[in-house]
Protein backbone atom coordinates (compact mmCIF):
# COMPACT_ATOMS: atom_id res chain seq x y z
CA UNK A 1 -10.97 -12.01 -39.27
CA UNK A 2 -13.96 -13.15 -37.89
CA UNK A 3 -13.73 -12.19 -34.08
CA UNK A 4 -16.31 -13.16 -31.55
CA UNK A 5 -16.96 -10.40 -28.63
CA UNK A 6 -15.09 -12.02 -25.47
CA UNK A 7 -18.04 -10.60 -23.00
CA UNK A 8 -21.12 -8.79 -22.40
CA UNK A 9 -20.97 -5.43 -22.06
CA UNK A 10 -23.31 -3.74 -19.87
CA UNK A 11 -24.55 -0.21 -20.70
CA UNK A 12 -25.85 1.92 -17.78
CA UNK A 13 -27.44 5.22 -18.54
CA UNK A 14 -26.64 8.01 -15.88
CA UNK A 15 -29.09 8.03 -13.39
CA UNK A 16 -30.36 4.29 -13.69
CA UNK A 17 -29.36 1.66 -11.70
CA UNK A 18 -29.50 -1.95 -11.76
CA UNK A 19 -28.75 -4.55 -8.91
CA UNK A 20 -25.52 -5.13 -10.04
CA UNK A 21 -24.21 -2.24 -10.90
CA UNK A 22 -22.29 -1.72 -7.59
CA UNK A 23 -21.22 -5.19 -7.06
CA UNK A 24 -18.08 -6.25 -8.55
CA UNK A 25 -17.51 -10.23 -9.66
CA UNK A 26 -14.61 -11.64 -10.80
CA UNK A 27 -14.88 -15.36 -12.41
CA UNK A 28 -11.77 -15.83 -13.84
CA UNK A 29 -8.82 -13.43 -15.31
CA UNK A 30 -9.56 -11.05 -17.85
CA UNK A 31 -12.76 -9.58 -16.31
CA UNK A 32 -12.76 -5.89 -14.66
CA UNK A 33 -16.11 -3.95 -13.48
CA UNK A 34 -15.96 -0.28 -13.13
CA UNK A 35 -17.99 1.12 -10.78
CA UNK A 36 -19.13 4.77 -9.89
CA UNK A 37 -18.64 5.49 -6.26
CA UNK A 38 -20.91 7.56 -4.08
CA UNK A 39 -19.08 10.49 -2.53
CA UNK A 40 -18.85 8.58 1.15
CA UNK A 41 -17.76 6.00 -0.88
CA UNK A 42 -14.81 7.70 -1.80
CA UNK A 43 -14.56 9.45 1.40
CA UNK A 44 -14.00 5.79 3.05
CA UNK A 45 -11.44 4.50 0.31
CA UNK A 46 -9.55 7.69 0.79
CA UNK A 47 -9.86 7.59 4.33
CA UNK A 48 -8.92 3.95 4.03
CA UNK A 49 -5.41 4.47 1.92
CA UNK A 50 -4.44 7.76 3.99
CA UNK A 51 -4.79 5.28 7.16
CA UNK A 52 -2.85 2.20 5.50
CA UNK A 53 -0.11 5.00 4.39
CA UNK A 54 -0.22 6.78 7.97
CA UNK A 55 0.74 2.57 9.25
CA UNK A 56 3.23 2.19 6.69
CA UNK A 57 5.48 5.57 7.84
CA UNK A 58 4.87 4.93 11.20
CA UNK A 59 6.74 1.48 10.88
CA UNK A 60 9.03 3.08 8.76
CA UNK A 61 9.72 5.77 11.17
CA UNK A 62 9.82 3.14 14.40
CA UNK A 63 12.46 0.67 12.30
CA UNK A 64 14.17 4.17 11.50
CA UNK A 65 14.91 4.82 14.98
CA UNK A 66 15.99 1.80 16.39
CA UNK A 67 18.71 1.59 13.42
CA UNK A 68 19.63 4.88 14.22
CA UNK A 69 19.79 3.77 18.07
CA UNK A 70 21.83 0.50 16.70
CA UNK A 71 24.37 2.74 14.79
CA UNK A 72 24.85 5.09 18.42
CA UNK A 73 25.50 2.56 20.56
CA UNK A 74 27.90 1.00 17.94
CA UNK A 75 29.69 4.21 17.19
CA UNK A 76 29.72 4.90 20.92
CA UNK A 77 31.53 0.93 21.56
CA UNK A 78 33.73 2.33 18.71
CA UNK A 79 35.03 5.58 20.09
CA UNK A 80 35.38 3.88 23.60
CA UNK A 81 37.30 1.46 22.02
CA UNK A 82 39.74 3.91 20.37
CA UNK A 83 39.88 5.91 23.60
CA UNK A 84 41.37 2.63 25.27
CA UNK A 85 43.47 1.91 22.76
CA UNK A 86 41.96 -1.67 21.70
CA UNK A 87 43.02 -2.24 18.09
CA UNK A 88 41.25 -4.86 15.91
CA UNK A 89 43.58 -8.11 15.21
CA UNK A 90 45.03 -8.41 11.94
């Protein structure tokens, strides 16, 4: 059972920073950097995702309403149809 350590690990004490210690590099799988953010750091990630999620409903909403404009105008070629009497052929 004689396990060699896979990495480095880097220590950093609070209130000391290093160069690197806000840049994040990935060589290969299997490596993750966590870093501490700055409060307008987190103020633009959040600001960031809310946006990206604001996008995402709005899409949602707009594809919402042309379905729902799709399903009208086929239920209204329905009920004219049944109001003239045209019966699908069997």
């Amino acid at each position: 059972m004689d396990e060699e350590p896979k990495g480095r690990v880097e220590i950093i004490l609070p209130g000391e920073e290093t160069d690197a210690s806000r840049i994040w590099v990935g060589r290969g799988a299997g490596r993750i950097k966590v870093v501490k953010l700055s409060p307008w750091q987190s103020l633009i990630v959040t600001a960031v995702l809310l946006l990206l999620l604001f996008i995402g409903f709005t899409l949602l909403s707009g594809a919402f309403l042309v379905l729902l404009f799709v399903a009208v105008v086929a239920g209204g070629f329905a009920y004219l149809a049944g109001m003239l009497g045209l019966r699908r052929p069997r």
